[in-house]
C-alpha atoms as a PDB file:
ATOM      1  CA  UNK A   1     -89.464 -39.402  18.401  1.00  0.00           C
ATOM      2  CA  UNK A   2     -87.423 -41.999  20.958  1.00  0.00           C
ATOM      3  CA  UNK A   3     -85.219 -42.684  17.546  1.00  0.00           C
ATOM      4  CA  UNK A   4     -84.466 -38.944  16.608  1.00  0.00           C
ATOM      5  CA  UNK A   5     -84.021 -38.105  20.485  1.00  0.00           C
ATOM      6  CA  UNK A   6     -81.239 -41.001  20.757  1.00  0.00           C
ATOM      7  CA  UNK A   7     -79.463 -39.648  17.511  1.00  0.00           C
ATOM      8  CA  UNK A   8     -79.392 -35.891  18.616  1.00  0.00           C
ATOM      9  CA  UNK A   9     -77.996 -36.996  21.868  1.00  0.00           C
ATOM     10  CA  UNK A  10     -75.349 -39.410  20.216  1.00  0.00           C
ATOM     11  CA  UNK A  11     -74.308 -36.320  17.874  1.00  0.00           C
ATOM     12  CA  UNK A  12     -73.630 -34.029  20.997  1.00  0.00           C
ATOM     13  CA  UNK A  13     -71.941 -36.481  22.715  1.00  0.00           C
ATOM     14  CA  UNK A  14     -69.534 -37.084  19.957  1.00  0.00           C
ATOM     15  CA  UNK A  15     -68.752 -33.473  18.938  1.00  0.00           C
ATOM     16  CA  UNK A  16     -68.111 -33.091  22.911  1.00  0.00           C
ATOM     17  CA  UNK A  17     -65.114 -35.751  22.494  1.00  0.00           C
ATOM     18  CA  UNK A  18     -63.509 -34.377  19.546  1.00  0.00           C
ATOM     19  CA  UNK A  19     -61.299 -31.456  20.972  1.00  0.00           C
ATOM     20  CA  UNK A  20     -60.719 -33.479  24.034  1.00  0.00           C
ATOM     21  CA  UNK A  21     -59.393 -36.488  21.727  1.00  0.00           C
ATOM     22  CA  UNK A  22     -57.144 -33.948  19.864  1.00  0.00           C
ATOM     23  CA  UNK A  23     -56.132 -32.018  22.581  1.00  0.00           C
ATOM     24  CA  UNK A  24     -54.376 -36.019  24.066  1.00  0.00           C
ATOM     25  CA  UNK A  25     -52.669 -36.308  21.003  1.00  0.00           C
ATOM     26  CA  UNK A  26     -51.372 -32.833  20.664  1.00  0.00           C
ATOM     27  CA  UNK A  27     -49.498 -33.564  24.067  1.00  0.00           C
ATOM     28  CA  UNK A  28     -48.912 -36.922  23.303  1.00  0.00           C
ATOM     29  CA  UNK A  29     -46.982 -35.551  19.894  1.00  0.00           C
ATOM     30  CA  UNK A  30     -45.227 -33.275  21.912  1.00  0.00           C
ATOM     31  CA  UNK A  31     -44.202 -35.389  25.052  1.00  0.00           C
ATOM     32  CA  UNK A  32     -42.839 -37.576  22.460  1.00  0.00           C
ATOM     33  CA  UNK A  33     -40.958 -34.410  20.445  1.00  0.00           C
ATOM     34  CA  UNK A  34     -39.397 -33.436  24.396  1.00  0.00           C
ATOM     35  CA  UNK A  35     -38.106 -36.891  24.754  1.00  0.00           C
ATOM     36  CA  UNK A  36     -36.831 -37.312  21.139  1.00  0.00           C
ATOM     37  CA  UNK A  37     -34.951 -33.929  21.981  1.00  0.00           C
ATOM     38  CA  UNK A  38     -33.974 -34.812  25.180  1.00  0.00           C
ATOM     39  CA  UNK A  39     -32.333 -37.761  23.748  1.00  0.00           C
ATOM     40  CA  UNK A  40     -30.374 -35.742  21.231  1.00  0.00           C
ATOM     41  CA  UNK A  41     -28.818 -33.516  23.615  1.00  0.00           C
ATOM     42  CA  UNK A  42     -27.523 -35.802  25.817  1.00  0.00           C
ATOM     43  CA  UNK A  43     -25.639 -37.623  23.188  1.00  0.00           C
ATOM     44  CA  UNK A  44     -21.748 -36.341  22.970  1.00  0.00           C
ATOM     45  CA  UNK A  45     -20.801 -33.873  20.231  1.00  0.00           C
ATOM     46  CA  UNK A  46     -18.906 -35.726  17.249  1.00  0.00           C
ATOM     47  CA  UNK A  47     -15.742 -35.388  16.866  1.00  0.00           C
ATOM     48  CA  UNK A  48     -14.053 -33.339  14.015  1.00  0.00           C
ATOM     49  CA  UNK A  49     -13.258 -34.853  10.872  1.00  0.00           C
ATOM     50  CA  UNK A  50     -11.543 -32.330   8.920  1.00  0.00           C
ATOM     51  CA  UNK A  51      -8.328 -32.872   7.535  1.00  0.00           C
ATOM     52  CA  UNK A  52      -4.891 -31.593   9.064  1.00  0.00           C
ATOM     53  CA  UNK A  53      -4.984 -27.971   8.666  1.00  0.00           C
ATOM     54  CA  UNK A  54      -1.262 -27.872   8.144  1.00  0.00           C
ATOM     55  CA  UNK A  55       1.665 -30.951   8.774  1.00  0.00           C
ATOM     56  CA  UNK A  56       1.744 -31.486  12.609  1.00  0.00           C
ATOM     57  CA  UNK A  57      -2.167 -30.454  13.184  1.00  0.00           C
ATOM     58  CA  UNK A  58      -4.294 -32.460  14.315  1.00  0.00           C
ATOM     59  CA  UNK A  59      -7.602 -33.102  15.943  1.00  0.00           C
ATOM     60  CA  UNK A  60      -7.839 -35.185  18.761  1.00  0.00           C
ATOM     61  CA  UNK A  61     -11.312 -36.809  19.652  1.00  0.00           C
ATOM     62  CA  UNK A  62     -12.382 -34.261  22.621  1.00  0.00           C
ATOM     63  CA  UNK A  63     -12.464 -31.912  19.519  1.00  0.00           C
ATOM     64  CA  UNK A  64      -9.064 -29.811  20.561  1.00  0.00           C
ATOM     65  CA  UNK A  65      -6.460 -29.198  18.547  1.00  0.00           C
ATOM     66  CA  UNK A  66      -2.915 -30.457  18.708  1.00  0.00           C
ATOM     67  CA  UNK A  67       0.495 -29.298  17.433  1.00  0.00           C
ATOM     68  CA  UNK A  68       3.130 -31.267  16.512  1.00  0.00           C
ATOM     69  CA  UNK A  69       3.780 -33.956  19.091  1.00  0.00           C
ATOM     70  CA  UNK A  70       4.487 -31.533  21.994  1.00  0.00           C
ATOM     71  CA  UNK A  71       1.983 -31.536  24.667  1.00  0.00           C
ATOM     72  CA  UNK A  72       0.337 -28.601  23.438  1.00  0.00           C
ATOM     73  CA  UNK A  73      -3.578 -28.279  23.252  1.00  0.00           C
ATOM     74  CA  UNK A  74      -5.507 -25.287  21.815  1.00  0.00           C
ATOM     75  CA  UNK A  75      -9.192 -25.586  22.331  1.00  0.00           C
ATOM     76  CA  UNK A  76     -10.791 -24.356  19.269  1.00  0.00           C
ATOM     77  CA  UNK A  77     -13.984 -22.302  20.971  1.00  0.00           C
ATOM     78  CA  UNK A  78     -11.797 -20.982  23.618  1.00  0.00           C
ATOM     79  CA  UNK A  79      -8.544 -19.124  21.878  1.00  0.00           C
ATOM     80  CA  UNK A  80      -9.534 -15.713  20.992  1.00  0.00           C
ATOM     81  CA  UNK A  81      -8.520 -14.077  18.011  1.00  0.00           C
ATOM     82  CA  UNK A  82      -5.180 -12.006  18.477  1.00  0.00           C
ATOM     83  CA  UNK A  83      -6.262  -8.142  19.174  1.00  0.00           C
ATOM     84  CA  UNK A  84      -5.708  -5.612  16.327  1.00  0.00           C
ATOM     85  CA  UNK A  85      -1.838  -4.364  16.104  1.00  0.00           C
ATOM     86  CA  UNK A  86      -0.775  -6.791  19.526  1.00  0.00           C
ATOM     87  CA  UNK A  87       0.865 -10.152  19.014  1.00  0.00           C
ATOM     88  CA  UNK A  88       3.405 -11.452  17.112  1.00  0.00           C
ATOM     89  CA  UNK A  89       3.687 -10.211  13.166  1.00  0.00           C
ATOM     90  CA  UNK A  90       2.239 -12.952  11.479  1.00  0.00           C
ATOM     91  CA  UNK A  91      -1.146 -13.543  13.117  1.00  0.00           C
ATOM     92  CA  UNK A  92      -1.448 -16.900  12.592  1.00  0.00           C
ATOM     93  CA  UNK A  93       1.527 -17.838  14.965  1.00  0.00           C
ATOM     94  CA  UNK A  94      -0.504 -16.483  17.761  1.00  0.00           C
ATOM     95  CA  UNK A  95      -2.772 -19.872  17.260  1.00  0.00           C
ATOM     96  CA  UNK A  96      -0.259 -22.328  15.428  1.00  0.00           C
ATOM     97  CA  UNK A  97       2.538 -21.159  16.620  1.00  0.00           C
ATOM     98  CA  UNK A  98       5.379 -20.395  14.940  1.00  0.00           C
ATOM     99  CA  UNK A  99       6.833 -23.298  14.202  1.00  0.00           C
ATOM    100  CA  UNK A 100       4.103 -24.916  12.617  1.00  0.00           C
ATOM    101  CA  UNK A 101       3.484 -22.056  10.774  1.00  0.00           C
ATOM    102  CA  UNK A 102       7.015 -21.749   9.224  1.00  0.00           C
ATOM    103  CA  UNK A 103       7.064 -24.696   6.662  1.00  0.00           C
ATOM    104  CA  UNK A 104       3.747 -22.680   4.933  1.00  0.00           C
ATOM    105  CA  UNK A 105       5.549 -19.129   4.961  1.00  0.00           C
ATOM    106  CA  UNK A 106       8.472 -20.794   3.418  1.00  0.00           C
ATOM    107  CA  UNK A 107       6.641 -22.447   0.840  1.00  0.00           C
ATOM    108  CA  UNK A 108       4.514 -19.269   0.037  1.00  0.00           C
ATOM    109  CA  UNK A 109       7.857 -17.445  -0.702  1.00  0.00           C
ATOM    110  CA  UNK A 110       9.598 -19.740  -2.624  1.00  0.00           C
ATOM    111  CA  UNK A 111       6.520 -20.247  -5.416  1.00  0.00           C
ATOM    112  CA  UNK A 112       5.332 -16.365  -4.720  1.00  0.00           C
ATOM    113  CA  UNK A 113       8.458 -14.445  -3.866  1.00  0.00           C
ATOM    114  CA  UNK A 114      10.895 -14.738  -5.993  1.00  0.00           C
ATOM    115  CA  UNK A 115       9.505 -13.026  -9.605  1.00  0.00           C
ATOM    116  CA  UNK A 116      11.474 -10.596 -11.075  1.00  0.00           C
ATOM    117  CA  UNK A 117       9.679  -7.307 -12.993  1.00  0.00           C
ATOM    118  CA  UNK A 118      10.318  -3.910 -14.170  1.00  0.00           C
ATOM    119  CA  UNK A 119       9.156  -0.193 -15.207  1.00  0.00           C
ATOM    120  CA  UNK A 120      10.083   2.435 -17.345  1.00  0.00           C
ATOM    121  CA  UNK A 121       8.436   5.948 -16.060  1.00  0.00           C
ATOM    122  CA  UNK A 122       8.423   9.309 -17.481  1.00  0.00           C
ATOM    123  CA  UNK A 123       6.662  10.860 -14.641  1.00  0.00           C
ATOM    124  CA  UNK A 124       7.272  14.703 -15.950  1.00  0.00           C
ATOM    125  CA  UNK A 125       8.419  15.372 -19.324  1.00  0.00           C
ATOM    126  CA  UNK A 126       7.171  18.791 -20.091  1.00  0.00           C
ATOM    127  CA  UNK A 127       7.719  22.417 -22.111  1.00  0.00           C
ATOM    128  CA  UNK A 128       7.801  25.254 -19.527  1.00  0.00           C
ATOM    129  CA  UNK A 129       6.146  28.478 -20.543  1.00  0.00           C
ATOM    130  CA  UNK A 130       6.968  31.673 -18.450  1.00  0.00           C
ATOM    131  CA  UNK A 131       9.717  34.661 -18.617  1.00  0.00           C
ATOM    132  CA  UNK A 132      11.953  31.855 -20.958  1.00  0.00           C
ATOM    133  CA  UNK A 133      10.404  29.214 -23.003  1.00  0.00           C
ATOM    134  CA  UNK A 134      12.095  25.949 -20.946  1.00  0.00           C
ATOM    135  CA  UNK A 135      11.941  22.268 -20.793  1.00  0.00           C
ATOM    136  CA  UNK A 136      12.247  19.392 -18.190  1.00  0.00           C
ATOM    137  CA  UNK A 137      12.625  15.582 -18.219  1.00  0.00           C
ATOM    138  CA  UNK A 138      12.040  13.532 -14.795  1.00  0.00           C
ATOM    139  CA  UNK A 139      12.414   9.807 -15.376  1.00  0.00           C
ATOM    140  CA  UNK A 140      13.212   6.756 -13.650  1.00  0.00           C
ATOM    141  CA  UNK A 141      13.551   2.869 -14.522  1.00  0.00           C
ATOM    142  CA  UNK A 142      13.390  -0.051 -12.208  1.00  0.00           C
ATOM    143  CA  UNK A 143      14.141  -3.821 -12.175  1.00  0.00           C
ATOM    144  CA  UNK A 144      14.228  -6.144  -9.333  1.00  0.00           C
ATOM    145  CA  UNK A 145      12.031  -8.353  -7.074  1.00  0.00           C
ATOM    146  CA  UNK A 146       9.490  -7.650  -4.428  1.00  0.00           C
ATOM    147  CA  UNK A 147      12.243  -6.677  -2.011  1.00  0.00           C
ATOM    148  CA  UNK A 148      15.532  -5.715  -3.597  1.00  0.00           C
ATOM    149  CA  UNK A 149      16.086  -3.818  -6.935  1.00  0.00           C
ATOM    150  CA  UNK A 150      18.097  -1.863  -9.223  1.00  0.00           C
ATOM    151  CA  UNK A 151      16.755   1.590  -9.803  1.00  0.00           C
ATOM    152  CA  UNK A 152      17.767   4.176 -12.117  1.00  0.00           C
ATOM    153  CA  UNK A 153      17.137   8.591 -12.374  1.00  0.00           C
ATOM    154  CA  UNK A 154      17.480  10.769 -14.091  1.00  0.00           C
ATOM    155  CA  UNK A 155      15.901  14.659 -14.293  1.00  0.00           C
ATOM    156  CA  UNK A 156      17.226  18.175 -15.837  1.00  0.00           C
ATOM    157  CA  UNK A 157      15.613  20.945 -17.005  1.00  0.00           C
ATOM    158  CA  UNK A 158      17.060  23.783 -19.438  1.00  0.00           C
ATOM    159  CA  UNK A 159      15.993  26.556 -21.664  1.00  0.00           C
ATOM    160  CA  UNK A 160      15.412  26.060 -25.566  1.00  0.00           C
ATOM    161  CA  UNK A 161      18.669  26.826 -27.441  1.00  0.00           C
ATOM    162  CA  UNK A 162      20.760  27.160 -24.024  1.00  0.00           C
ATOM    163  CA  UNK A 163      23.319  24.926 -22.274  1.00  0.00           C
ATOM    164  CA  UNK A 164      21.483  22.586 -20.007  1.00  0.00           C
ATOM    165  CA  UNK A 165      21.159  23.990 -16.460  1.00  0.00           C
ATOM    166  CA  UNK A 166      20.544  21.196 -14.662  1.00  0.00           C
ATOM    167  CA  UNK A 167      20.946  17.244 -15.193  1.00  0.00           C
ATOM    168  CA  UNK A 168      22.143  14.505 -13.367  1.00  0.00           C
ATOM    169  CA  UNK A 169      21.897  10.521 -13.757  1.00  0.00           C
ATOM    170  CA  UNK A 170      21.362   8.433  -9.944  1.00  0.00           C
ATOM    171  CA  UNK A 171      22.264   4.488 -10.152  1.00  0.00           C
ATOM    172  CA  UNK A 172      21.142   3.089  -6.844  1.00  0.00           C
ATOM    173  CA  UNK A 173      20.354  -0.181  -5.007  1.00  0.00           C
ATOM    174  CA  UNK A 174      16.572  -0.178  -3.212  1.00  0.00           C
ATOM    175  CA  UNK A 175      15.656  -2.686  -0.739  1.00  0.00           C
ATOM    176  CA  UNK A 176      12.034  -2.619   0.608  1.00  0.00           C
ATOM    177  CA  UNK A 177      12.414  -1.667   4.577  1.00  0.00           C
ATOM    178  CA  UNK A 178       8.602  -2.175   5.429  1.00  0.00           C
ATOM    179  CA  UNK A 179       5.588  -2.976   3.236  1.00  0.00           C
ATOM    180  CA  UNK A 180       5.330   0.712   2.112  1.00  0.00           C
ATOM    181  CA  UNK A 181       8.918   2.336   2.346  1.00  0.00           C
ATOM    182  CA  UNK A 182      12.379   1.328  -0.077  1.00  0.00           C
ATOM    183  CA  UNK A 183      15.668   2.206   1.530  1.00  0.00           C
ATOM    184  CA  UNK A 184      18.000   3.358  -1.489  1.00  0.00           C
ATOM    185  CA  UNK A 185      21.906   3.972  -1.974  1.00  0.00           C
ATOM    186  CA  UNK A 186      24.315   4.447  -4.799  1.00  0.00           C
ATOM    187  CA  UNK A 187      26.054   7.093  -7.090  1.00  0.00           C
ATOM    188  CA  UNK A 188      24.791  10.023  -8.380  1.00  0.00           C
ATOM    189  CA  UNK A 189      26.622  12.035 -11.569  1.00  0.00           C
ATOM    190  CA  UNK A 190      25.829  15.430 -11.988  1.00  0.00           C
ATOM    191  CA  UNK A 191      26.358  16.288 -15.445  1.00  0.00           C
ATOM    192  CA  UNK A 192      25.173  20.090 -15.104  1.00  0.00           C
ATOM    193  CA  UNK A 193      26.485  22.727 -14.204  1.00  0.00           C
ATOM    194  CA  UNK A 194      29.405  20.745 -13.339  1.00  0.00           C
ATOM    195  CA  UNK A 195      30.284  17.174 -13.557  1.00  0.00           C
ATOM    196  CA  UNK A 196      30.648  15.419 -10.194  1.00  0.00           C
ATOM    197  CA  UNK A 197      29.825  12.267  -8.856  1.00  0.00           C
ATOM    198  CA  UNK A 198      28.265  12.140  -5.052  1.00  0.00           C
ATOM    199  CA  UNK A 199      27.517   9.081  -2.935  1.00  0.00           C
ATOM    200  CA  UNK A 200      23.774   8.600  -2.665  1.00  0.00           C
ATOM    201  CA  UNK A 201      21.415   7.650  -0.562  1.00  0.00           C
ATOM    202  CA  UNK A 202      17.515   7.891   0.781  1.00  0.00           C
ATOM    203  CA  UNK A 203      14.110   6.295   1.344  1.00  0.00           C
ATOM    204  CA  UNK A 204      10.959   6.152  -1.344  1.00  0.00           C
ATOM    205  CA  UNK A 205       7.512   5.310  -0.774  1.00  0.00           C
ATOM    206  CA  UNK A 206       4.018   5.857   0.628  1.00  0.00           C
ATOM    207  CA  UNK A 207       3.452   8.223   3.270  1.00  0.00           C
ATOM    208  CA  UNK A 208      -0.420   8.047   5.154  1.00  0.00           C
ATOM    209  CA  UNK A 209      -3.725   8.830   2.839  1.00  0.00           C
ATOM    210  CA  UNK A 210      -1.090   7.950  -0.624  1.00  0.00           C
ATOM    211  CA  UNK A 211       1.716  10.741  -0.773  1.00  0.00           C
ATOM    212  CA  UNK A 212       4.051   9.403  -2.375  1.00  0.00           C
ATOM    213  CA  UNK A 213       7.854  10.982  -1.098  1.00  0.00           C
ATOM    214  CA  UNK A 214      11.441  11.044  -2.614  1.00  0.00           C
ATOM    215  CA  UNK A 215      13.906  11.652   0.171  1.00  0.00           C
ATOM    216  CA  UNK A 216      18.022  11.869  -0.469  1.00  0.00           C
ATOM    217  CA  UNK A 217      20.592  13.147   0.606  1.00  0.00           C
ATOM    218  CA  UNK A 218      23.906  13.394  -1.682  1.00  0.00           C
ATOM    219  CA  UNK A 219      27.951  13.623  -0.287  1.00  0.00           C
ATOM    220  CA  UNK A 220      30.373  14.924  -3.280  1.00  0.00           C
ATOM    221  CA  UNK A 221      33.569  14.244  -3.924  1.00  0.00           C
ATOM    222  CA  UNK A 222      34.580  17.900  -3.328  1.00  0.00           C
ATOM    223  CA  UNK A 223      32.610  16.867   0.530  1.00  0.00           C
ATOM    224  CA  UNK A 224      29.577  18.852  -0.701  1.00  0.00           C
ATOM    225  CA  UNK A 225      26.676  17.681   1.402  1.00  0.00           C
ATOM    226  CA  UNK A 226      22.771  18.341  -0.143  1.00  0.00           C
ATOM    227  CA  UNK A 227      19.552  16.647   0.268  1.00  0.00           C
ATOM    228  CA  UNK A 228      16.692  17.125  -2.098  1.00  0.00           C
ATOM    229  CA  UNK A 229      12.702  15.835  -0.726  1.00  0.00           C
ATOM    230  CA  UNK A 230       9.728  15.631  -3.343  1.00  0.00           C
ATOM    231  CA  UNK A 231       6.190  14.582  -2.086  1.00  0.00           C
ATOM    232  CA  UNK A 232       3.138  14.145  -4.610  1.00  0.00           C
ATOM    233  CA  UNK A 233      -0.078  13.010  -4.630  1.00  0.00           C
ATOM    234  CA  UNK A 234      -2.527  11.385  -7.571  1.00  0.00           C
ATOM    235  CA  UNK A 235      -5.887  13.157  -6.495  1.00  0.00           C
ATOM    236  CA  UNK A 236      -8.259  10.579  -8.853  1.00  0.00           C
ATOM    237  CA  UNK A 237     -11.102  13.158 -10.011  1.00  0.00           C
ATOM    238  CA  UNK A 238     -12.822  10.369 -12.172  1.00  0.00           C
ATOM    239  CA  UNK A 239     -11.258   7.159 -13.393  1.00  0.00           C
ATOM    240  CA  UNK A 240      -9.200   8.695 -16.112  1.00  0.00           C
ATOM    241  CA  UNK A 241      -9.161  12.515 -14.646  1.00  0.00           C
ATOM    242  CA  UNK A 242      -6.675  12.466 -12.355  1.00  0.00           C
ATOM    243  CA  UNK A 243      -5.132  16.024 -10.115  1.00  0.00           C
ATOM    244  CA  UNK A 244      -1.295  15.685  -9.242  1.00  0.00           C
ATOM    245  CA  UNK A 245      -0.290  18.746  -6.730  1.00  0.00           C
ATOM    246  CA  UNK A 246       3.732  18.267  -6.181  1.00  0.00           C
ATOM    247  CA  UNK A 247       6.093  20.137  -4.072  1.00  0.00           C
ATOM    248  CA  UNK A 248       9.968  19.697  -3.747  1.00  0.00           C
ATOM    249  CA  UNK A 249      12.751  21.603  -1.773  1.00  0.00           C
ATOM    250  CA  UNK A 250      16.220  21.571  -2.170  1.00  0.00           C
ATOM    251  CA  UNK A 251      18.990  21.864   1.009  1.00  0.00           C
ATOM    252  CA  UNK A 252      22.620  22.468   1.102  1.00  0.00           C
ATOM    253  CA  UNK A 253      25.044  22.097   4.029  1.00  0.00           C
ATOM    254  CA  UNK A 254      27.329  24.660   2.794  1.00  0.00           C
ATOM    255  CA  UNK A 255      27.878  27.425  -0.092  1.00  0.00           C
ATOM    256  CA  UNK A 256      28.677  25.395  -3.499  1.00  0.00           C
ATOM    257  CA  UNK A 257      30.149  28.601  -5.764  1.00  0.00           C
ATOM    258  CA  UNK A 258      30.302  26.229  -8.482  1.00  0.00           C
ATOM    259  CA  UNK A 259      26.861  25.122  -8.659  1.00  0.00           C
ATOM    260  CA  UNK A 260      25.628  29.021  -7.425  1.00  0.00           C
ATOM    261  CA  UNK A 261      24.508  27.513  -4.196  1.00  0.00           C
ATOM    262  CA  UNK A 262      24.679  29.392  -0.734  1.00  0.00           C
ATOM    263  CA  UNK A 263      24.090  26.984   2.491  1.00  0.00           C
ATOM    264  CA  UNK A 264      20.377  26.586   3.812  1.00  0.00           C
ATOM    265  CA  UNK A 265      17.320  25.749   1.628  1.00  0.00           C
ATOM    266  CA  UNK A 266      18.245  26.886  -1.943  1.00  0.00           C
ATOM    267  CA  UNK A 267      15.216  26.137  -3.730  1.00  0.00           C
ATOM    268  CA  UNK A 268      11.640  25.465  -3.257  1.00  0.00           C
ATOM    269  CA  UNK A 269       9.235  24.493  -6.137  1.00  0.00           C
ATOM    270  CA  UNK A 270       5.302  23.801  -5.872  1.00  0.00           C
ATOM    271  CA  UNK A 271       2.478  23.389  -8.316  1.00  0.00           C
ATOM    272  CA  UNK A 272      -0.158  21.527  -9.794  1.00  0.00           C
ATOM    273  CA  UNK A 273      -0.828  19.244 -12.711  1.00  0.00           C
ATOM    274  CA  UNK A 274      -4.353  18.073 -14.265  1.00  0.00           C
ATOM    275  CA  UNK A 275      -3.727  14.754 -16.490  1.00  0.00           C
ATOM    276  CA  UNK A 276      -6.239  12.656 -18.516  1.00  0.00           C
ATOM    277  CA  UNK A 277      -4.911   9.155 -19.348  1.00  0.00           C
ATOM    278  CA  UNK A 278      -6.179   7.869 -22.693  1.00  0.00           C
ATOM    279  CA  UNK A 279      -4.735   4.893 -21.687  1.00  0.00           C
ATOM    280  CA  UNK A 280      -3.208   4.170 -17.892  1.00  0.00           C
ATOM    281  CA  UNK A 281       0.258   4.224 -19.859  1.00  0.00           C
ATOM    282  CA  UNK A 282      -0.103   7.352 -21.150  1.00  0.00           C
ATOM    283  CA  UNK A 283      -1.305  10.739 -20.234  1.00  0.00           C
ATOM    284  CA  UNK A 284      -1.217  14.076 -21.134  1.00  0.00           C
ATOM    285  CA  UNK A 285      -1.376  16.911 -18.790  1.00  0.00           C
ATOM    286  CA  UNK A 286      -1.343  20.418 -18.515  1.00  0.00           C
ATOM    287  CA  UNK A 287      -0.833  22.472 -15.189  1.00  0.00           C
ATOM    288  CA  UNK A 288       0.880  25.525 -13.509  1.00  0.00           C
ATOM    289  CA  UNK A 289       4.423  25.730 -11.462  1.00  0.00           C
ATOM    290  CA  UNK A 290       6.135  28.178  -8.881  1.00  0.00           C
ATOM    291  CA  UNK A 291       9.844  28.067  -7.717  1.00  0.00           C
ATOM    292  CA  UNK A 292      11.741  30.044  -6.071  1.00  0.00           C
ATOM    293  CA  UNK A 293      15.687  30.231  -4.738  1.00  0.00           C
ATOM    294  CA  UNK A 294      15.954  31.045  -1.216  1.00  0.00           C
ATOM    295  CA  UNK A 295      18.089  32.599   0.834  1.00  0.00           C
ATOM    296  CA  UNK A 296      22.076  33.209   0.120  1.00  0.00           C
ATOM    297  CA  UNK A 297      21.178  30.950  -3.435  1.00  0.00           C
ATOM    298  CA  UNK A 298      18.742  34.093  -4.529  1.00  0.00           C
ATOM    299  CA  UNK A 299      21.517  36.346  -3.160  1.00  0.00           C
ATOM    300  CA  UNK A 300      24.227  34.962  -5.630  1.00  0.00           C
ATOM    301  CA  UNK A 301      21.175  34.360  -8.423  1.00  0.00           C
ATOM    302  CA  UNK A 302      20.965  38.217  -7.546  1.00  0.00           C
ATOM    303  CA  UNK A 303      24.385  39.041  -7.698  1.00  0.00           C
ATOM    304  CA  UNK A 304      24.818  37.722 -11.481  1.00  0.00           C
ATOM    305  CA  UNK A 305      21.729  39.020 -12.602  1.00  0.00           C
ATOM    306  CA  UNK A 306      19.570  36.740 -12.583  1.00  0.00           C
ATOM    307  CA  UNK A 307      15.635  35.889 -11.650  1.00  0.00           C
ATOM    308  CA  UNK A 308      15.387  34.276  -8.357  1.00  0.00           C
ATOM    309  CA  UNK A 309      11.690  32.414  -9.673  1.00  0.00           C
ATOM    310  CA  UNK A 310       8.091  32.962 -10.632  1.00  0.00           C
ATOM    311  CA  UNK A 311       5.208  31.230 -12.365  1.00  0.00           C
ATOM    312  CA  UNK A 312       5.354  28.813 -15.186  1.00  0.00           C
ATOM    313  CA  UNK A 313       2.509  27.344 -17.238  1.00  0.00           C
ATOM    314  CA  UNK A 314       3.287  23.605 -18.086  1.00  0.00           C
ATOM    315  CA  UNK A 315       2.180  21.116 -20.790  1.00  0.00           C
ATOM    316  CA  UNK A 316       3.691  17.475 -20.875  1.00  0.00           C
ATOM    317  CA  UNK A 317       3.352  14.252 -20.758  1.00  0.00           C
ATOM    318  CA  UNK A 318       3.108  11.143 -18.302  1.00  0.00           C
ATOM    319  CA  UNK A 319       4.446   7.430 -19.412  1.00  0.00           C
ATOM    320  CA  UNK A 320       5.492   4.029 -18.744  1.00  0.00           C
ATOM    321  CA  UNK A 321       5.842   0.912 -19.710  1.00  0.00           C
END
């Protein structure tokens, strides 16, 4: 009975100590993880080791950044990034500086900048079905680089089996003004109704949300000033479906009896055109047009009989290669 007494007591005693003796080495592992820690933060941050971001970079061993062998220091953490449309034009310059940075622009342009490409497009050629059966060509041709080129227009329109009533041929320089805009000059020959050459000269591009505008203006040699503006817009419907409303209006500066032009806007044309592109070089459309002359150029259309505009139904074709 002594015997069992003794080894129940010994069994209680011992359970007793267990979470005590666990509980001392669950703060004796942590006291040691605390000091361990403690240790690690108080030892100074390494040093970078990357490589020289560009010639003239590099790191010194407080972890700043130095350029070139000026005296100039740019803490990494503490430059923030330039804000949104502020600062110089090339972001980068803002935390290299420019000079630094110049050597890598220069290089970019000379293995990047300096390919030479070009395009043949048929943007509208077309049969015109209204009060005459008609037709109409608009094409143009470029070849150049990503900031000067040689461009090349052409556009008329006539009825089947009639003279041509209006044609012309444009030969101009572009040169890219701005990452979405071409300034463009040259000659222009006119080679209906009547032959005449005119000086040239006007913007292309990309207006806001992807309108694309033709803008000219055109000085004869007879001193006849006129201006002609087209603006478009590819409206995709589904990859291959694609909605292209257009509208275009014509100006003169003065009356031009031989091309039965009064002064003001003579003609305005709008409409719409629905093409599917069996392949993205070529594309079929159909669609529907309105024109109309305005002003003194519908008086004189008038005055010789003639309809001053109306409705056509289109069906051409889009193309380039």
């Amino acid at each position: 009975m002594n015997r069992a007494m003794k080894l129940a007591a010994t069994l209680v005693a011992g359970a007793a100590l267990l979470p005590a003796s666990a509980l001392a080495q669950d703060h004796s592992q942590h006291g040691k993880q605390e000091e361990q820690e403690k240790e690690k933060a108080e030892q100074p941050a390494p040093a970078p080791t990357q490589a020289p971001i560009l010639p003239g970079l590099q790191f010194g061993p407080d972890g700043q950044l130095t350029v070139g062998e000026a005296d100039t220091v740019i803490p990494l953490d503490e430059t923030p990034p330039p804000a949104a449309l502020e600062g110089p034009r090339h972001a980068a310059d803002e935390i290299y500086g420019e000079a630094a940075m110049a050597p890598a622009r220069a290089q970019l342009a000379e293995e990047n900048g300096s390919m030479t490409t070009g395009m043949v497009m048929v943007e509208r050629l077309e049969y015109r079905g209204g009060a005459h059966d008609a037709y109409l060509w608009d094409a143009q041709a470029w070849y150049g680089g990503d900031i000067d080129k040689i461009w090349l227009k052409s556009e008329g329109e006539g009825e089947f089996g009639e003279p041509l009533e209006d044609a012309d041929v444009q030969a101009l320089w572009s040169r890219a003004i701005g990452p979405w805009f071409d300034f463009q000059a040259g000659v222009r020959y006119t080679i209906a109704p009547v032959e005449r050459a005119h000086l040239a000269v006007g913007v292309q591009g990309l207006m806001p949300y992807m309108f694309h505008v033709d803008a000219a203006a055109f000085l004869s040699t007879e001193g006849d000033l006129t201006a002609l503006v087209e603006a478009e817009l590819d409206q995709k419907i589904t990859q291959r479906l694609i909605l292209q409303p257009r509208v275009e209006m014509e100006f003169s500066a003065q009356d031009i009896p031989e091309f039965d032009l009064g002064s003001g806007i003579t003609k305005i044309e709008a409409g719409a055109r629905l093409r599917y592109e069996i392949a993205r070089e070529f594309a079929p459309y159909v669609g529907v047009g309105w024109e109309r002359k305005i002003g003194r150029t519908a008086d004189i259309a008038r005055a010789e009989g003639e309809g001053t505009g109306g409705f056509v139904a289109v069906l051409g074709v889009r193309a380039w290669f």
